[in-house]
N, C-alpha and C. Protein backbone atom coordinates (compact mmCIF):
# COMPACT_ATOMS: atom_id res chain seq x y z
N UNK A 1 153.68 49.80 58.07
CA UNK A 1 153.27 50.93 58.90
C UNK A 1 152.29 51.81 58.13
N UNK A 2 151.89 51.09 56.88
CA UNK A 2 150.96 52.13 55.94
C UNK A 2 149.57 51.56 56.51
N UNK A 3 149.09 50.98 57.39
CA UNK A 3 147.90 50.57 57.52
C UNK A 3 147.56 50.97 58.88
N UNK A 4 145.76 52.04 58.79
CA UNK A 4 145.75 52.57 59.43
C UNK A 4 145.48 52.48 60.43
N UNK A 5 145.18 50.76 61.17
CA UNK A 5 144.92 50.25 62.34
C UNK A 5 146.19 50.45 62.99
N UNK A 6 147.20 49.96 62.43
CA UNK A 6 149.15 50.31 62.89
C UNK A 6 148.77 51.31 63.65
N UNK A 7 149.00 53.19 63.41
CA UNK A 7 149.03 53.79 63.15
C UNK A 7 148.39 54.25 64.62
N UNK A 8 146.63 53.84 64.04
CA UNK A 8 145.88 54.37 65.59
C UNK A 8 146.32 53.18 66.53
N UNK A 9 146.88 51.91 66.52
CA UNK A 9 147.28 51.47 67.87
C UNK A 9 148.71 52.04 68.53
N UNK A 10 149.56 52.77 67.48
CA UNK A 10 150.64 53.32 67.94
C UNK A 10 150.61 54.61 68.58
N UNK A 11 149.13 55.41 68.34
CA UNK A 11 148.61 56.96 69.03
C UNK A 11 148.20 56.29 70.34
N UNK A 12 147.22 55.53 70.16
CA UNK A 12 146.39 54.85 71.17
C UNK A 12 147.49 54.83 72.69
N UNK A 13 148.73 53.63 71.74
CA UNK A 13 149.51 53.13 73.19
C UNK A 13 150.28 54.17 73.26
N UNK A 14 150.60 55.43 72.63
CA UNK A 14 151.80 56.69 72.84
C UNK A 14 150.59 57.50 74.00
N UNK A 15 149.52 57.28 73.98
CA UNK A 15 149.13 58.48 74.84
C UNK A 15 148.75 57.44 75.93
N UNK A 16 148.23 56.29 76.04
CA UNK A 16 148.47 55.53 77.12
C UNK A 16 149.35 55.12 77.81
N UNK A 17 150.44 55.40 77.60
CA UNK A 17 152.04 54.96 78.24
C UNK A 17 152.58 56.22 78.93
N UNK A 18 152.18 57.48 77.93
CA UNK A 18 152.70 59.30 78.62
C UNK A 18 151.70 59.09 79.72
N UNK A 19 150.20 58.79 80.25
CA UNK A 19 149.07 58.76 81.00
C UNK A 19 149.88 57.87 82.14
N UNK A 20 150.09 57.05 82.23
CA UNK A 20 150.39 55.88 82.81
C UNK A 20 151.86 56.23 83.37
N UNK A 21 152.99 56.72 82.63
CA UNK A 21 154.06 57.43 82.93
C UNK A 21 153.39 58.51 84.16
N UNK A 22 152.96 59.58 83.96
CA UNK A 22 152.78 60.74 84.52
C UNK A 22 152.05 60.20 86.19
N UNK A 23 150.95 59.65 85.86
CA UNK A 23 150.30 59.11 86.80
C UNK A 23 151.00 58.20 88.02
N UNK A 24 151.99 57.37 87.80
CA UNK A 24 152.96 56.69 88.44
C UNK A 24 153.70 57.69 89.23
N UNK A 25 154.48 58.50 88.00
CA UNK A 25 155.37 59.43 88.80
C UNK A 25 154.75 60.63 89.68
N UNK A 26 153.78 60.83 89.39
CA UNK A 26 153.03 61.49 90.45
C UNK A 26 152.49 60.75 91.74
N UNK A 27 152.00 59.55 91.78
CA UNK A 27 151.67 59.03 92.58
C UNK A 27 153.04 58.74 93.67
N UNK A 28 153.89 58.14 93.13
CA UNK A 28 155.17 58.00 93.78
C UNK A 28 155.37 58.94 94.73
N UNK A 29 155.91 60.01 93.98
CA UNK A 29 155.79 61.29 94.40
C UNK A 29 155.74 62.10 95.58
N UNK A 30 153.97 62.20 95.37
CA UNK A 30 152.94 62.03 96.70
C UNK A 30 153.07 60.98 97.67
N UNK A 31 153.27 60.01 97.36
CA UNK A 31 152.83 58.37 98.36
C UNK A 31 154.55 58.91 99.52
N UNK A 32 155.57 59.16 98.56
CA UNK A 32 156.79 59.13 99.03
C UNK A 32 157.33 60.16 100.18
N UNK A 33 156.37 61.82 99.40
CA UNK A 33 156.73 62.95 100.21
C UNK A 33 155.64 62.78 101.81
N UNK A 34 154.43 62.14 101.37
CA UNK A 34 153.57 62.28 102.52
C UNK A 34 154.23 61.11 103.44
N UNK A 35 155.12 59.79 103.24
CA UNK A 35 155.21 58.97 104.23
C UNK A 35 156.57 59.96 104.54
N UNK A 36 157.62 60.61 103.98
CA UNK A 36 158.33 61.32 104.68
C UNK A 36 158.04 62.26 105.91
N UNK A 37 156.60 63.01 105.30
CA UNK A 37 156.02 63.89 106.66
C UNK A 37 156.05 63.10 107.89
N UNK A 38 155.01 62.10 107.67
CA UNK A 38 154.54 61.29 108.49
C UNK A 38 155.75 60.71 109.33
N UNK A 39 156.52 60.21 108.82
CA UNK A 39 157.50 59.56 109.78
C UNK A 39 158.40 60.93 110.52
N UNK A 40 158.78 62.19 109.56
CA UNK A 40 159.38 63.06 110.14
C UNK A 40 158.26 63.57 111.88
N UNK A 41 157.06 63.52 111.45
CA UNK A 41 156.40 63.89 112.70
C UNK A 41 156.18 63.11 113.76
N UNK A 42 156.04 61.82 113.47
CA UNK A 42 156.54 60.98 114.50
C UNK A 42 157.52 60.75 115.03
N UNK A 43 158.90 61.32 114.56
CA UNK A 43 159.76 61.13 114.88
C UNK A 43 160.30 62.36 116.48
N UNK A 44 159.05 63.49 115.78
CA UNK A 44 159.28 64.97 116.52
C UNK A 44 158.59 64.68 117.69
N UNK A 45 157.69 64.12 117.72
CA UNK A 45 156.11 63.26 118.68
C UNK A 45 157.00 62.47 119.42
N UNK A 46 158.09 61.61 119.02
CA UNK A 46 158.56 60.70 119.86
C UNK A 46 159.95 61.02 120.69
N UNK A 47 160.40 62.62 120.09
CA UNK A 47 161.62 63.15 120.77
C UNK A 47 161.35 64.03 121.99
N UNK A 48 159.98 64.39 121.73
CA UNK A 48 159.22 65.56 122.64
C UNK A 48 158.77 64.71 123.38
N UNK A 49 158.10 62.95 123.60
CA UNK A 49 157.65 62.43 125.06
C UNK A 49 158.69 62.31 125.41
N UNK A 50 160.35 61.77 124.60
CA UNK A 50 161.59 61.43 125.47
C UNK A 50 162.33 62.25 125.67
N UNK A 51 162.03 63.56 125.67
CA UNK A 51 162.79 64.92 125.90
C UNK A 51 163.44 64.49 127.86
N UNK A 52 162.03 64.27 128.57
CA UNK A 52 162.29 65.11 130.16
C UNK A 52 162.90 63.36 130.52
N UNK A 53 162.97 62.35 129.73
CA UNK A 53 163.54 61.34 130.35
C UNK A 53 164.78 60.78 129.92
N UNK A 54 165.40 60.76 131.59
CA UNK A 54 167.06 60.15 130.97
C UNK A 54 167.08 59.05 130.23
N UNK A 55 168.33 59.01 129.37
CA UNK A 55 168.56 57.34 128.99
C UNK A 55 169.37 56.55 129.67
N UNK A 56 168.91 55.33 129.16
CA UNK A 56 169.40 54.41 129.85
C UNK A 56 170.89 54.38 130.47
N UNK A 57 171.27 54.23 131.87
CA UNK A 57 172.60 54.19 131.64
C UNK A 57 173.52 55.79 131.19
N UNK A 58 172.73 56.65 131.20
CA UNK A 58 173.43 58.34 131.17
C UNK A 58 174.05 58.62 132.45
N UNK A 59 173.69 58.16 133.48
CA UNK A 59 174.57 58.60 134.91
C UNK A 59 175.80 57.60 135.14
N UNK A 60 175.87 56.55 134.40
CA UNK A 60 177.49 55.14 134.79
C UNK A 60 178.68 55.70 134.46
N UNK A 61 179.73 55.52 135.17
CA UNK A 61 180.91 55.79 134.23
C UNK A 61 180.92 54.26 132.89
N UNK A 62 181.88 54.87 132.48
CA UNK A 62 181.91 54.02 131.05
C UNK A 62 182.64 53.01 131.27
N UNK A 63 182.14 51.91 130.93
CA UNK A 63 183.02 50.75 131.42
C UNK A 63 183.77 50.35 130.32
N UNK A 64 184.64 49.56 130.82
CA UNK A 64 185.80 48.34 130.15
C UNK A 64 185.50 48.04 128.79
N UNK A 65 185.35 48.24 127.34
CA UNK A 65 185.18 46.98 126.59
C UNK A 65 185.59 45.73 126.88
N UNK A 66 184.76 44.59 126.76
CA UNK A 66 185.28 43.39 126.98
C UNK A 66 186.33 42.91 125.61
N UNK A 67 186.98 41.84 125.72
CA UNK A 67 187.92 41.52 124.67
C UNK A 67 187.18 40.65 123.89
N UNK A 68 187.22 41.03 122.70
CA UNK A 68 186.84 39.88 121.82
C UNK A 68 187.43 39.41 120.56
N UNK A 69 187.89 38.18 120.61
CA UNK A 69 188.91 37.99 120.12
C UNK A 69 188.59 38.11 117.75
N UNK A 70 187.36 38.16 117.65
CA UNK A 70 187.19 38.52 116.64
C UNK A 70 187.15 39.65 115.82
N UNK A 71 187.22 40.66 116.98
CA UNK A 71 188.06 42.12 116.98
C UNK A 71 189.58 42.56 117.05
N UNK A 72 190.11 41.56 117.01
CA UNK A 72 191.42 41.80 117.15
C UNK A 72 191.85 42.82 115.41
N UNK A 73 193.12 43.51 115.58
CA UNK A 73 193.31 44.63 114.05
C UNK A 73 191.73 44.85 113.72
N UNK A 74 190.78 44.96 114.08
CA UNK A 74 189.37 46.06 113.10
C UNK A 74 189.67 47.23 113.80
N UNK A 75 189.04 48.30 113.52
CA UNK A 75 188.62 49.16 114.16
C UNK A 75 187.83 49.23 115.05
N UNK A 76 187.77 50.03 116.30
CA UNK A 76 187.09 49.84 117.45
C UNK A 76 185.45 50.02 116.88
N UNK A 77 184.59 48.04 117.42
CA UNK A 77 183.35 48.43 117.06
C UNK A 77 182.28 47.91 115.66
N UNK A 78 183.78 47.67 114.90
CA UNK A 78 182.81 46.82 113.62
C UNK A 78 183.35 45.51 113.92
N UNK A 79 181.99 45.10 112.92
CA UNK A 79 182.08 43.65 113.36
C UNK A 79 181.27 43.24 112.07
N UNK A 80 181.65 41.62 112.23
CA UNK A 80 181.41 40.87 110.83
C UNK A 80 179.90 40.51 110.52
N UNK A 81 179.90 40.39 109.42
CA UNK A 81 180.15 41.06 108.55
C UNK A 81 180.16 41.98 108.07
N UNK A 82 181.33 42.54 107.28
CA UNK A 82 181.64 44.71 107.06
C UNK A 82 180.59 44.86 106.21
N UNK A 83 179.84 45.89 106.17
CA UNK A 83 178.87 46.48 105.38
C UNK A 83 178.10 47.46 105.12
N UNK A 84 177.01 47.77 104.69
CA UNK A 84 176.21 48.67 105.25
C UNK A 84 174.78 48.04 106.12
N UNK A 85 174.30 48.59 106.93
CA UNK A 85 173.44 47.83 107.94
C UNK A 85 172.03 47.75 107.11
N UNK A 86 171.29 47.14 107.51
CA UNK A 86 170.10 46.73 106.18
C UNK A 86 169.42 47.94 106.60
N UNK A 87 168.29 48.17 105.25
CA UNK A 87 167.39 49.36 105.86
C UNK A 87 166.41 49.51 106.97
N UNK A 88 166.12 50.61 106.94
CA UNK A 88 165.27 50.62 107.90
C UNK A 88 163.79 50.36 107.52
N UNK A 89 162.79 50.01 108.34
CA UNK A 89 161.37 49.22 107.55
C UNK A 89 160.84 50.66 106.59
N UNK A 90 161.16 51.87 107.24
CA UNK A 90 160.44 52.95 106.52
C UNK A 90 161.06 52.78 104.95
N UNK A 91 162.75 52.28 104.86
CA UNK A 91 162.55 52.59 103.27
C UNK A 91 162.60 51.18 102.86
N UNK A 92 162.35 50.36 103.20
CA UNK A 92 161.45 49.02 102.43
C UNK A 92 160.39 49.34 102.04
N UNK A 93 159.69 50.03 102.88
CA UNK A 93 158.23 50.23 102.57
C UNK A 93 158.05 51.22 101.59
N UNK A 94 158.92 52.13 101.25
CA UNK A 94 158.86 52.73 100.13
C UNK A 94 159.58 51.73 98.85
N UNK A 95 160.22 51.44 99.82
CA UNK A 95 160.94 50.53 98.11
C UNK A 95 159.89 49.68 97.81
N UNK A 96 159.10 49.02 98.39
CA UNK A 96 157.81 48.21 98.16
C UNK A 96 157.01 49.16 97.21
N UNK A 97 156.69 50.21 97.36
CA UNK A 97 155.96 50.79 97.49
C UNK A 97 155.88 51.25 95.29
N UNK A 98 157.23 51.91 95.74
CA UNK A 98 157.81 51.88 94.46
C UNK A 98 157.66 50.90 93.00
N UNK A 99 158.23 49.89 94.01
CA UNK A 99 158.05 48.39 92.92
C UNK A 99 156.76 48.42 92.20
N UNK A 100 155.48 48.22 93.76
CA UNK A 100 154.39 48.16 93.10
C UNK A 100 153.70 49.29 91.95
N UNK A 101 154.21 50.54 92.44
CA UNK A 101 153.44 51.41 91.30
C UNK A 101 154.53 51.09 89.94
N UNK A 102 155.53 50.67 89.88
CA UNK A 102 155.85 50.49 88.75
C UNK A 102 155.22 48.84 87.81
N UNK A 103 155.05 48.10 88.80
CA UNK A 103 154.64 47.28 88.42
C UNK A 103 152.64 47.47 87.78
N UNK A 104 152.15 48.11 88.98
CA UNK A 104 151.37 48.83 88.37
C UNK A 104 150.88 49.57 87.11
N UNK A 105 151.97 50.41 86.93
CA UNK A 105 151.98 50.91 85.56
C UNK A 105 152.76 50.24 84.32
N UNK A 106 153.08 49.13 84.52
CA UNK A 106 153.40 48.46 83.32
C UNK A 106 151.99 47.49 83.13
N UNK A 107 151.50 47.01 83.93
CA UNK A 107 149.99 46.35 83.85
C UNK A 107 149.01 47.48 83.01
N UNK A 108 149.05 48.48 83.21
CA UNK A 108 148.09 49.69 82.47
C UNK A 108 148.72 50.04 81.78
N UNK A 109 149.74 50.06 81.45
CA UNK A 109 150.42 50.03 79.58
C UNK A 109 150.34 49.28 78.86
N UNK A 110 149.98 47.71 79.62
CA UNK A 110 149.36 46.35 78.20
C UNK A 110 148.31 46.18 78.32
N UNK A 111 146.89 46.79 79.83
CA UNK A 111 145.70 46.89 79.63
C UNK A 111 145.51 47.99 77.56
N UNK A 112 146.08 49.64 78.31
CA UNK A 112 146.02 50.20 77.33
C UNK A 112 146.17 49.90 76.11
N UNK A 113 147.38 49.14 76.07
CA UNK A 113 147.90 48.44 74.70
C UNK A 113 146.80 47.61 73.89
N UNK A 114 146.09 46.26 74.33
CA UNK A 114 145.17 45.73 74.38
C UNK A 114 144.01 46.31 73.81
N UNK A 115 143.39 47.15 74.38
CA UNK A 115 142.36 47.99 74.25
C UNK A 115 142.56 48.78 73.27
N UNK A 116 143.85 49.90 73.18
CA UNK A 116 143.94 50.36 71.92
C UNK A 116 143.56 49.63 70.51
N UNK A 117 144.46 48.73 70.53
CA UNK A 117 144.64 47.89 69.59
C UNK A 117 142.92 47.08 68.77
N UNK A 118 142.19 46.92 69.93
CA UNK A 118 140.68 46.78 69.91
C UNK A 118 140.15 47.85 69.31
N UNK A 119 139.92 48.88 69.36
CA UNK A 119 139.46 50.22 68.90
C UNK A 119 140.06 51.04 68.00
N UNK A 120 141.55 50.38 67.62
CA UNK A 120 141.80 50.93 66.40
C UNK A 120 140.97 50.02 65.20
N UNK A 121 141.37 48.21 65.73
CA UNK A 121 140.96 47.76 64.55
C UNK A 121 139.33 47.93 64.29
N UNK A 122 138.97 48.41 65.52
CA UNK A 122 137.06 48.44 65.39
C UNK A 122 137.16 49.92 64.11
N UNK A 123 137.70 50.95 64.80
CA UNK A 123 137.36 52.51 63.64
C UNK A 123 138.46 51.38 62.55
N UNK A 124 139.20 50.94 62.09
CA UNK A 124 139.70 50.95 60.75
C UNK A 124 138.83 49.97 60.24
N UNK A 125 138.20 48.94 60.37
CA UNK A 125 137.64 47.90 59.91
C UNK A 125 136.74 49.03 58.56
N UNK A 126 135.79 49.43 59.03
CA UNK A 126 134.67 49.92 58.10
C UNK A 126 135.57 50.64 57.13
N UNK A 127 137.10 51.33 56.98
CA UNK A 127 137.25 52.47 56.17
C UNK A 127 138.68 51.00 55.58
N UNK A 128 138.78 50.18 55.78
CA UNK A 128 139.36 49.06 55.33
C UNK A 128 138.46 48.25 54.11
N UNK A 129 137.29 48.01 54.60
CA UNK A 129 136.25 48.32 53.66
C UNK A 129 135.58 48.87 52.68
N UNK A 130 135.96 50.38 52.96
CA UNK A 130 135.94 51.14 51.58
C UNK A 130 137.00 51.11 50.97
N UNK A 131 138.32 51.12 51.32
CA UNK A 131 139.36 51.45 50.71
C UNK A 131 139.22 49.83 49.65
N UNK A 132 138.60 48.81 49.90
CA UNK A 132 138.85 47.59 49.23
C UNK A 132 137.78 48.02 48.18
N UNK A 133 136.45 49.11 48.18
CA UNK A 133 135.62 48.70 47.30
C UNK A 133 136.30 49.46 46.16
């Protein structure tokens, strides 16, 4: 660790990884709070056209459950398999979303890495040189 190419590739990739850190988590962030708006307002857009219209089936009396014999001892209503129900596409698409900027920013932490590592050994080469004469 006494050699000073080490040294500047370990500044190099410490401030390219905090860059790359910050930038991710900001992007996330943003990408995450603005698709929240977005879907929250569509959601307001789509309660306000179905405000003045009944639903389906609001005027029937309630009919019979039918029997089914794979319901027998559950609780009224679940059914197999017990679980939680998969997501909805909005948070796939963030979980996508996610993946990629992380995947993202590990690609620009070994670009950085790379490159550091190039430009340390370019500035140490010449003073590697003196230190030998």
């Amino acid at each position: 660790m006494n050699r000073i190419w080490v040294r500047l590739t370990v500044a190099f990739l410490s401030v390219a990884l905090v860059t790359v850190i910050i930038v991710a988590v900001l992007a996330g962030w943003s990408a995450g709070d603005q698709f929240h708006i977005y879907v929250t307002e569509r959601n307001q857009a789509l309660a306000t056209a179905l405000a003045g219209t009944p639903f389906p089936g609001q005027n029937r009396p309630p009919a019979a459950m039918p029997f089914d014999p794979m319901n027998i001892n559950r609780p009224h209503g679940q059914r197999f398999p017990p679980g939680a129900p998969p997501p909805s596409p909005e948070d796939r698409f963030l979980n996508r979303l996610y993946v990629t900027l992380i995947i993202a920013a590990l690609a620009a932490g070994g670009i950085g890495a790379v490159i550091g590592l190039g430009i340390s050994r370019t500035i140490a080469a010449p003073l590697a040189g003196l230190a030998s004469a």
